[in-house]
Protein backbone atom coordinates (compact mmCIF):
# COMPACT_ATOMS: atom_id res chain seq x y z
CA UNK A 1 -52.75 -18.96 169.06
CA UNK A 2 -54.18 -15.70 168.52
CA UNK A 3 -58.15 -16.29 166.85
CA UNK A 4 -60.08 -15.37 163.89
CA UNK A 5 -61.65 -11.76 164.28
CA UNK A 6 -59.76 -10.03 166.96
CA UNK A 7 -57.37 -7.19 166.22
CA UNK A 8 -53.87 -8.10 165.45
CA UNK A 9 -51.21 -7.09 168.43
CA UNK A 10 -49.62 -3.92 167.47
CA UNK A 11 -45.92 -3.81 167.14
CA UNK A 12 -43.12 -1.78 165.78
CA UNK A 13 -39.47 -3.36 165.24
CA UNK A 14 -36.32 -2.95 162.87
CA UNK A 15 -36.70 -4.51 159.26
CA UNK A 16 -33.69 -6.05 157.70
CA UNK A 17 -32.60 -2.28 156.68
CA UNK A 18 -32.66 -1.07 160.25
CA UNK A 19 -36.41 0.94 159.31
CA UNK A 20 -38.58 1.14 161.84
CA UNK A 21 -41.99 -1.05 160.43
CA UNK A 22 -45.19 -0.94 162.30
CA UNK A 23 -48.20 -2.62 161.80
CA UNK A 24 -50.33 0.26 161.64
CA UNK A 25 -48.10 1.24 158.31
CA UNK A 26 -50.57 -1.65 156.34
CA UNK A 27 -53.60 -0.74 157.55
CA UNK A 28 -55.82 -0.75 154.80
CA UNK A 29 -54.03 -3.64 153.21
CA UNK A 30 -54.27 -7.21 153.72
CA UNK A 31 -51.16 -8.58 155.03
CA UNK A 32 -49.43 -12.34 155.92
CA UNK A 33 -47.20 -12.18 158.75
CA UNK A 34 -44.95 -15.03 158.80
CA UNK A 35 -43.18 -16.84 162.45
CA UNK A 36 -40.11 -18.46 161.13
CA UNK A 37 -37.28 -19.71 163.49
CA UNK A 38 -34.23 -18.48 162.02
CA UNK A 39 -32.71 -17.07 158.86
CA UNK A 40 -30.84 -19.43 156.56
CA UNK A 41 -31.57 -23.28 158.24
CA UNK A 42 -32.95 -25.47 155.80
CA UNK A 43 -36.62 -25.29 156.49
CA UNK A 44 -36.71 -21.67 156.92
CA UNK A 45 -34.65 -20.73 153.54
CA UNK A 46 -37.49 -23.19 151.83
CA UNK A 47 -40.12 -21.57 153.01
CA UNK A 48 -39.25 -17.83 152.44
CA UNK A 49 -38.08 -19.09 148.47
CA UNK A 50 -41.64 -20.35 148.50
CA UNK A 51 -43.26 -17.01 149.39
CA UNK A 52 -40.58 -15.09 146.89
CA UNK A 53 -41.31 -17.33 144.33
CA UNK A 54 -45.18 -17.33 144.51
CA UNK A 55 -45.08 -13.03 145.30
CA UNK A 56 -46.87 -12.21 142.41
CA UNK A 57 -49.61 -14.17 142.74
CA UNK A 58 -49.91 -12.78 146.45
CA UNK A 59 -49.47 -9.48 145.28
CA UNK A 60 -52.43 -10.13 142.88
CA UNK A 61 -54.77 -10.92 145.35
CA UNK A 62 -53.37 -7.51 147.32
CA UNK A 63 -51.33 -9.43 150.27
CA UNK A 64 -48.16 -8.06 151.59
CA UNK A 65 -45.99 -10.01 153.40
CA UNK A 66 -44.15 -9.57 156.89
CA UNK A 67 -41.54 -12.67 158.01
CA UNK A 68 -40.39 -12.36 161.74
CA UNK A 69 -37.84 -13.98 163.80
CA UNK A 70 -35.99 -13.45 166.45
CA UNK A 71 -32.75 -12.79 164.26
CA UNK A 72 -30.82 -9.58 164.25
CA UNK A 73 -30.80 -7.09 161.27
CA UNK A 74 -27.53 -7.88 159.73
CA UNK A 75 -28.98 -11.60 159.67
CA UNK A 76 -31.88 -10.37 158.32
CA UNK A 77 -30.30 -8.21 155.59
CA UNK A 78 -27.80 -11.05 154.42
CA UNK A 79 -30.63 -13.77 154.28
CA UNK A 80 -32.60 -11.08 152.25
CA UNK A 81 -29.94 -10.85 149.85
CA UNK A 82 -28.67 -14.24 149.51
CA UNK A 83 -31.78 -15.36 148.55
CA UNK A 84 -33.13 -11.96 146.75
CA UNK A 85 -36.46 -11.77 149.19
CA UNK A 86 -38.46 -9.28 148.00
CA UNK A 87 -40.37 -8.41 151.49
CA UNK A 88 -39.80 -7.47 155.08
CA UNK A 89 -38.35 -9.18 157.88
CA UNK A 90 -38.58 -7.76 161.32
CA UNK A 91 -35.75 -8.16 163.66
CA UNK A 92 -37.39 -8.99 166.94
CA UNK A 93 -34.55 -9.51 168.99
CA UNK A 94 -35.98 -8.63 172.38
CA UNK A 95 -39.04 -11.02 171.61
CA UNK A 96 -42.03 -8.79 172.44
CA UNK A 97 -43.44 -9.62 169.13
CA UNK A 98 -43.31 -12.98 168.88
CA UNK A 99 -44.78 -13.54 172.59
CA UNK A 100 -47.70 -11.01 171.78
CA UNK A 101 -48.43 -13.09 168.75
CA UNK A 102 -48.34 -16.43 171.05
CA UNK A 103 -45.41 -17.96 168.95
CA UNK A 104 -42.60 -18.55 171.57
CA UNK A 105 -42.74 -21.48 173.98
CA UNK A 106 -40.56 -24.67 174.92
CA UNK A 107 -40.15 -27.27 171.90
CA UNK A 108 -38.49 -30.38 171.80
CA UNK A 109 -36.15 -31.82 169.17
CA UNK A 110 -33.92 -34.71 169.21
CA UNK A 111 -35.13 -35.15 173.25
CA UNK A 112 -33.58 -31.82 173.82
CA UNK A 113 -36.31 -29.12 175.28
CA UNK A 114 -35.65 -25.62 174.02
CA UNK A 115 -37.21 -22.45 173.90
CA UNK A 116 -37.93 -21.37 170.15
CA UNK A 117 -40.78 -20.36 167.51
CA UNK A 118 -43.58 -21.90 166.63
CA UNK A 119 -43.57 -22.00 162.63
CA UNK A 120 -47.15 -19.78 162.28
CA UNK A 121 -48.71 -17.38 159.95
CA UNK A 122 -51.57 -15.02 160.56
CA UNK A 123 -53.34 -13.08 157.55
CA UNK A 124 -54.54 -9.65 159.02
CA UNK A 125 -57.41 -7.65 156.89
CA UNK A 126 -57.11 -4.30 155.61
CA UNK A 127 -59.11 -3.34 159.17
CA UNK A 128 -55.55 -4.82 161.51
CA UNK A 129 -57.93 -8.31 162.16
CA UNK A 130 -56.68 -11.93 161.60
């Protein structure tokens, strides 16, 4: 895990509309960048209906929010609209980002050993620091 106070890995990638996002397009905000393992399962649909449905209050306190996995865009784009999600997901298909952030590695499920990501969220400061 990446620690408190050091400046966030830089990365640009494809959002769910095939844009090009970087992190250095929020500095100066705060933003929540969000490790899920893939779009649509069960655990992962819950938690991205959480964020959309508690957006406001995150937009209140000025947070933007960033969900990555290691999905492809047209994933991306139909989980975004299936479940009207009113941020970004980056389509990091070749993995760079989620092995910068220290969120790939083996799990285990079931007794079956996989490689996969580790369910994570870092909150960067308007300066690029978590």
């Amino acid at each position: 895990m990446l620690t408190k106070g050091k400046k966030a890995p830089a990365f640009s990638a494809p959002n769910q509309d095939g844009e090009i996002v970087s992190l250095k397009d929020y500095l100066g905000k705060k933003v929540a960048i969000y490790f899920y393992p893939k779009d649509d399962t069960p655990g992962c649909t819950e938690q991205a209906c959480n964020i959309r449905d508690n957006m406001s209050g995150l937009k209140k306190t000025g947070i933007e929010i960033i969900g990555i996995s290691v999905d492809d865009v047209k994933k991306h784009k139909k989980f975004e609209q299936k479940y009207e999600l009113p941020f970004t997901l980056i389509a990091d298909e070749d993995k760079k980002i989620v092995e910068k952030y220290q969120v790939w590695g083996e799990k285990k499920m079931y007794g079956r050993v996989y490689m996969g990501i580790f369910r994570t969220t870092y909150l960067i400061n308007e300066n690029g620091e978590i």
